[in-house]
N, C-alpha and C. Protein backbone atom coordinates (compact mmCIF):
# COMPACT_ATOMS: atom_id res chain seq x y z
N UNK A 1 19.45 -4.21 -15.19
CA UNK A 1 18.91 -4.30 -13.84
C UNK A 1 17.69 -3.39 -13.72
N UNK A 2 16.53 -3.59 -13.15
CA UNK A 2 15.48 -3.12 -13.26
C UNK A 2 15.43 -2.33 -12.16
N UNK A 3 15.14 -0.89 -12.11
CA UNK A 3 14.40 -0.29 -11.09
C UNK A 3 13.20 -0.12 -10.24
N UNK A 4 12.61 -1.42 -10.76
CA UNK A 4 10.95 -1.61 -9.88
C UNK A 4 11.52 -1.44 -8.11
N UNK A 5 10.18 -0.87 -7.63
CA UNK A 5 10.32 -1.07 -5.98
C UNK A 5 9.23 -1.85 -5.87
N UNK A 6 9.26 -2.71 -4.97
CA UNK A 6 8.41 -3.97 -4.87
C UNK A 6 8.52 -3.81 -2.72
N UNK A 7 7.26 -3.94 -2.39
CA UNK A 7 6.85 -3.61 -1.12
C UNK A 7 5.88 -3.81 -0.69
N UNK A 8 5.91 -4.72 0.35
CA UNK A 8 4.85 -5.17 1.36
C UNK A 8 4.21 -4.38 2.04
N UNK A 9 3.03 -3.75 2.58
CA UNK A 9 2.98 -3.11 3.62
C UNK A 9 1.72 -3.85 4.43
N UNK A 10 2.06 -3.79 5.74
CA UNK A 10 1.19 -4.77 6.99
C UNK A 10 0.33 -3.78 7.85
N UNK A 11 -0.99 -3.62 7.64
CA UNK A 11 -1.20 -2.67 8.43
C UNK A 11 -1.92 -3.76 9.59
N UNK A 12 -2.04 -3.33 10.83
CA UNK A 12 -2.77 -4.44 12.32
C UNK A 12 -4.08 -3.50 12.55
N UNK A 13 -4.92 -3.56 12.32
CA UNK A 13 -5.96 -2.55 12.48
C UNK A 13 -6.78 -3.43 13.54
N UNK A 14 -7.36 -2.15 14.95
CA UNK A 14 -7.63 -2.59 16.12
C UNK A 14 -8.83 -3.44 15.37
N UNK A 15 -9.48 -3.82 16.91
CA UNK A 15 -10.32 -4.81 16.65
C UNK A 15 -11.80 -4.19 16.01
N UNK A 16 -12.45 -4.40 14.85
CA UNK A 16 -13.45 -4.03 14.33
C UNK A 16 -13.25 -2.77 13.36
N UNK A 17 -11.90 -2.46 13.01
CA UNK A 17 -11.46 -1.47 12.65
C UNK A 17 -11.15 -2.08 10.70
N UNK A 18 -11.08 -3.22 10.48
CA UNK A 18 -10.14 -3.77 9.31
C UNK A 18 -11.03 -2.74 8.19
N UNK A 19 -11.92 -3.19 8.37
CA UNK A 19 -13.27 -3.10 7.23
C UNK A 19 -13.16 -1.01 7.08
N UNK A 20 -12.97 -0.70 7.74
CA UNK A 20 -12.96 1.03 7.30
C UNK A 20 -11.37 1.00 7.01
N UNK A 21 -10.24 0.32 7.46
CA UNK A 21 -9.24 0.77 6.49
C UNK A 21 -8.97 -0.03 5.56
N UNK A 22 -9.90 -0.88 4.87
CA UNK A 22 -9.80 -1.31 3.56
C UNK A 22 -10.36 -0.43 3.08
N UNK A 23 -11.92 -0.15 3.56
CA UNK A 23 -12.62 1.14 2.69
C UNK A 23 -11.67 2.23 2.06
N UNK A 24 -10.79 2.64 3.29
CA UNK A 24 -10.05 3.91 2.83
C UNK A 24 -9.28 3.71 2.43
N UNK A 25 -8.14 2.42 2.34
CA UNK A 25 -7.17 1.96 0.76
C UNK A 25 -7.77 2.00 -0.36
N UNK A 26 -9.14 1.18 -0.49
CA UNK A 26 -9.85 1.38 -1.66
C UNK A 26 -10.24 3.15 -2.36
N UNK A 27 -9.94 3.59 -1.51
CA UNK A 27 -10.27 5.11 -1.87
C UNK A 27 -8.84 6.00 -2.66
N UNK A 28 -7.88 5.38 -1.91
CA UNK A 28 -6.33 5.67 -2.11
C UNK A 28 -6.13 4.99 -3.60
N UNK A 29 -6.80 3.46 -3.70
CA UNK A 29 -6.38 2.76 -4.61
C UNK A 29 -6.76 3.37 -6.41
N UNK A 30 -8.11 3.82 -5.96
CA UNK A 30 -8.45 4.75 -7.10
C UNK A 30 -7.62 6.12 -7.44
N UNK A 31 -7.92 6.60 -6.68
CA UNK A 31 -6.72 7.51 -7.32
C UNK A 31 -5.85 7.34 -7.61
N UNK A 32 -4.91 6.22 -6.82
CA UNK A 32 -3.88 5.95 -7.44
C UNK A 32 -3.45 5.65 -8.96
N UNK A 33 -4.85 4.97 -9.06
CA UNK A 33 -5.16 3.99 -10.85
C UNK A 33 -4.80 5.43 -11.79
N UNK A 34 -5.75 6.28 -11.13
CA UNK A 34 -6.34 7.11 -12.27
C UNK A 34 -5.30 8.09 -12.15
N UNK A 35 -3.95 8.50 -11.80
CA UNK A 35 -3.28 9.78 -11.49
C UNK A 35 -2.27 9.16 -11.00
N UNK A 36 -2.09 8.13 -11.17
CA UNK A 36 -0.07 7.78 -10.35
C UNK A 36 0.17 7.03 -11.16
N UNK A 37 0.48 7.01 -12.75
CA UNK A 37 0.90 5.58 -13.68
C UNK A 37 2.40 4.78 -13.26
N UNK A 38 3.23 5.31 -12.82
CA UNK A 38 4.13 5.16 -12.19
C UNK A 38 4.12 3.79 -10.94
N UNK A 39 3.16 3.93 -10.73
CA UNK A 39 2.70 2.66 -9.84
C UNK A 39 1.86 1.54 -10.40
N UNK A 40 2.10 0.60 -10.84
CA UNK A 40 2.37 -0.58 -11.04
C UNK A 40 1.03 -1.67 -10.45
N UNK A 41 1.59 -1.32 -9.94
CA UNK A 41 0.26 -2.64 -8.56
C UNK A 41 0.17 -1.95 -7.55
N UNK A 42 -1.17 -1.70 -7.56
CA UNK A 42 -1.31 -1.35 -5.62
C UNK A 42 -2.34 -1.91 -5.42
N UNK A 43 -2.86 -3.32 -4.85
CA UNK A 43 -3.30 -4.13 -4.34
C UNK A 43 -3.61 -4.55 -3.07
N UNK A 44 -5.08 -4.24 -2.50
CA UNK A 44 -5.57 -3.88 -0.87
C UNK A 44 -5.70 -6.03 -0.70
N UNK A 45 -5.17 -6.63 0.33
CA UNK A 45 -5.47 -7.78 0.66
C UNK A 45 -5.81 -7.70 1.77
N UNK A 46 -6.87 -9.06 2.61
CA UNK A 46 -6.35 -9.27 3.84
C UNK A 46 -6.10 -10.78 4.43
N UNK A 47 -5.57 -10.40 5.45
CA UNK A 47 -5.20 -11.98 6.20
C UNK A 47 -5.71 -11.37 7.25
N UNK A 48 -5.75 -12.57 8.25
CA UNK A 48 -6.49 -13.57 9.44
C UNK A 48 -6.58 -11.92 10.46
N UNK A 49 -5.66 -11.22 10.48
CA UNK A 49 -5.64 -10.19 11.38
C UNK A 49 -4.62 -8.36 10.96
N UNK A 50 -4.62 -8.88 9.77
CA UNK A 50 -3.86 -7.52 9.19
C UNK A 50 -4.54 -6.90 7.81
N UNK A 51 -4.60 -6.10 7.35
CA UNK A 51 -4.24 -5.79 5.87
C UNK A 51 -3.03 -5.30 5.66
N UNK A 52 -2.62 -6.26 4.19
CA UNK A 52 -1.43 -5.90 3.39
C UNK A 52 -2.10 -5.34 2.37
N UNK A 53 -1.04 -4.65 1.87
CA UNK A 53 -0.96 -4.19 0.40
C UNK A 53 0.25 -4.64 -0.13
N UNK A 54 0.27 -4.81 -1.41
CA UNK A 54 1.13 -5.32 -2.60
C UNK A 54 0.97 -4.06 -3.48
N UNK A 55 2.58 -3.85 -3.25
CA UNK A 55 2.73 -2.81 -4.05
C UNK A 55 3.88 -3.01 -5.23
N UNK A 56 4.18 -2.11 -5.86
CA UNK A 56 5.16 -2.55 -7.37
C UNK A 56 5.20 -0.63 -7.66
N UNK A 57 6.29 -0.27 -8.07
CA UNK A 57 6.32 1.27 -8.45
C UNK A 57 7.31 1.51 -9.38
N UNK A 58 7.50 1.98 -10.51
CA UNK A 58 8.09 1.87 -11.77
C UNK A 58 9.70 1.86 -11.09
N UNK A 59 9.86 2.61 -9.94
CA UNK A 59 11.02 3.31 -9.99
C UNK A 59 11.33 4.13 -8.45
N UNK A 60 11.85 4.58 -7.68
CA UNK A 60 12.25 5.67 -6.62
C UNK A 60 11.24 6.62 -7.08
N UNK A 61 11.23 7.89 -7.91
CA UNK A 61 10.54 8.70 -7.82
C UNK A 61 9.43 8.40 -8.50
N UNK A 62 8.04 6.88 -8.61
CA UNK A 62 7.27 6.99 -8.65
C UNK A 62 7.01 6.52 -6.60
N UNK A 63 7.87 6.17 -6.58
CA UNK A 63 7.78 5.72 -4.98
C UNK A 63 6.94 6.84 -4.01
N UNK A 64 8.00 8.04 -4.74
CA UNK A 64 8.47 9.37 -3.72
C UNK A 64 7.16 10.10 -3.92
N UNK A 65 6.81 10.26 -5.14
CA UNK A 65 5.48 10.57 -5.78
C UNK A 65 3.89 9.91 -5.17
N UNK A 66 4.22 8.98 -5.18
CA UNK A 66 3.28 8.58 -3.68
C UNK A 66 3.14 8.47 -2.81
N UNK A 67 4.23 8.50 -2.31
CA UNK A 67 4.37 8.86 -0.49
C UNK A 67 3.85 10.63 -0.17
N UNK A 68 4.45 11.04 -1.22
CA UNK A 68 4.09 12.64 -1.05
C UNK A 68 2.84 13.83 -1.69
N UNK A 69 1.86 12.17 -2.17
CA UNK A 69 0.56 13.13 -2.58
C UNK A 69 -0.65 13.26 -1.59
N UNK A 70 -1.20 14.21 -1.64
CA UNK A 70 -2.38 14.81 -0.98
C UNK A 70 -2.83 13.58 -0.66
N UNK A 71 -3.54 13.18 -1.05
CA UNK A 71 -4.26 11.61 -0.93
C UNK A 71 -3.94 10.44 -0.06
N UNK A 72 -2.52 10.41 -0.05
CA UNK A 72 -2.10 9.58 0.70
C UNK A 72 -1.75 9.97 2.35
N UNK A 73 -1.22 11.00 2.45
CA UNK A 73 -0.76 11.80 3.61
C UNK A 73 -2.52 12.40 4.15
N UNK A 74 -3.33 12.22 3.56
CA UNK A 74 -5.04 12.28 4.12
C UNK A 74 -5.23 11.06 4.96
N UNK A 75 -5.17 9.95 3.71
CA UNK A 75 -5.59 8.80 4.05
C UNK A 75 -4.44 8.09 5.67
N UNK A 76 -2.95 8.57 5.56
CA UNK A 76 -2.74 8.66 6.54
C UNK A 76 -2.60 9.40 7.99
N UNK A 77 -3.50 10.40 7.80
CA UNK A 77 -4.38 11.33 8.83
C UNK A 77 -5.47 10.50 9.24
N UNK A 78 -6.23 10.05 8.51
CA UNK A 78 -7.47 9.76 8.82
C UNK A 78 -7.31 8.23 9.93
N UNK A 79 -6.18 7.70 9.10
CA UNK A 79 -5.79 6.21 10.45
C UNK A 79 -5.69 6.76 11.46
N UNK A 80 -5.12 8.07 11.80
CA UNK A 80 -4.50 8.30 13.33
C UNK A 80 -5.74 8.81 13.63
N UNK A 81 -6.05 10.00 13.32
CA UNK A 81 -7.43 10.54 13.79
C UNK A 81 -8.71 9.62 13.99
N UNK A 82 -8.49 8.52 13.21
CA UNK A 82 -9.69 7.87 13.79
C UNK A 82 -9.22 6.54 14.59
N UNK A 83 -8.00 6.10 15.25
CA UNK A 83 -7.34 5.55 15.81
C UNK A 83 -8.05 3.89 15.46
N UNK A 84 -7.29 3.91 13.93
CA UNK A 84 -7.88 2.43 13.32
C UNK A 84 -6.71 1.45 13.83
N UNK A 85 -5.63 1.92 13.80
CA UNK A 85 -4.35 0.72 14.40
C UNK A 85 -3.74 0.34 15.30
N UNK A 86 -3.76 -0.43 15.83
CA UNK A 86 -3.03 -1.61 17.04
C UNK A 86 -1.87 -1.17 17.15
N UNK A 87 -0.87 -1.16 16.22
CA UNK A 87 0.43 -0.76 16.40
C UNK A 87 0.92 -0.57 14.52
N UNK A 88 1.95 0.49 14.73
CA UNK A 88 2.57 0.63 13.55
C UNK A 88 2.79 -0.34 12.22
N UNK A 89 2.51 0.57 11.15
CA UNK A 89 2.55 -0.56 9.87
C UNK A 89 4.00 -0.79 10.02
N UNK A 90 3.77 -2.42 9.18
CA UNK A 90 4.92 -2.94 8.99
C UNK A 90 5.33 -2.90 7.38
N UNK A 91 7.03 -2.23 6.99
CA UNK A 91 6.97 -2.32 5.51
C UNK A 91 8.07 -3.03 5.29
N UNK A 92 8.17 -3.63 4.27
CA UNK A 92 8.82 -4.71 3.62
C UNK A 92 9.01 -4.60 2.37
N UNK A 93 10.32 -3.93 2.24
CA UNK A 93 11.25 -3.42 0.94
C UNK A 93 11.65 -5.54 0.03
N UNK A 94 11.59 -5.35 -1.05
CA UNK A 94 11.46 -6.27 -1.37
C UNK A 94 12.41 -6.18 -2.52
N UNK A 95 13.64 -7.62 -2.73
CA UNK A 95 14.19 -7.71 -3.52
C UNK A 95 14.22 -8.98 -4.43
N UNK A 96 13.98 -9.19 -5.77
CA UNK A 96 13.52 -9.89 -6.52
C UNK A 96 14.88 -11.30 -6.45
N UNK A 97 14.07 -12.55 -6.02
CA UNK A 97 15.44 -14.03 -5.64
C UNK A 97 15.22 -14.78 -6.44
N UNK A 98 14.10 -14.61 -7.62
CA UNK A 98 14.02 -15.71 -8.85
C UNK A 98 12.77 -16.00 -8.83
N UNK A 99 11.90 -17.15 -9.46
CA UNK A 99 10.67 -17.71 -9.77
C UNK A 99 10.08 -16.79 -10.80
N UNK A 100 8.78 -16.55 -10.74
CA UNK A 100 8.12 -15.66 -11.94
C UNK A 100 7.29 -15.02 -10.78
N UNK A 101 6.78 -13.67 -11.91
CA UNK A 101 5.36 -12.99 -11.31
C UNK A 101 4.29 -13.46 -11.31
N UNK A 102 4.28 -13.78 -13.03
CA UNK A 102 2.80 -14.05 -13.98
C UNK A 102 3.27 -14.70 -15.02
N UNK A 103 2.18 -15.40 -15.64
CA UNK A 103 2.06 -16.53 -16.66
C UNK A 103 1.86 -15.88 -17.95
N UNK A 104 1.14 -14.60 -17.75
CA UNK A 104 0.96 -13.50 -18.63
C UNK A 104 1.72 -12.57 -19.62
């Protein structure tokens, strides 16, 4: 049985707001690459009125390990302080029901 954590996250960013908190995922996303191997996929998307991220994390404590670095706890300062969101992210713990990932 595999320990991946697999997780949605929905952010609603007010109106004219999307475009600076992609900027600042993209900022999160690098560091992440370069200093969190433990994490898997962290992938900035958007739809019609949200950004998601697609996330994947080896395990719980690569989870915990990113919830609790400098970088991230900034980047979630900087949403409130600069009052980019409509209402609270939405997260979505995810458990694997069959099909594939990748062809790869």
């Amino acid at each position: 049985m595999s320990s991946q954590i697999d997780i949605i996250a929905i952010l609603f960013p007010k109106p004219g707001k999307a475009d600076r908190i992609v900027e600042l995922l993209n900022e999160v996303s690098g560091y992440v690459k370069a200093n969190e191997p433990g994490t898997l996929k962290y992938q900035v998307t958007r739809g019609k009125d949200e950004v998601i991220m697609i996330e994947s994390y080896k395990d719980k404590a690569a989870l915990g390990d990113h919830g609790s670095s400098k970088t991230f706890k900034s980047f979630q300062k900087q949403m409130q302080e600069e009052d980019l969101v409509a209402r609270p992210m939405q997260l979505k713990m995810l458990k694997d029901a069959g099909g594939f990932a990748s062809r790869l």
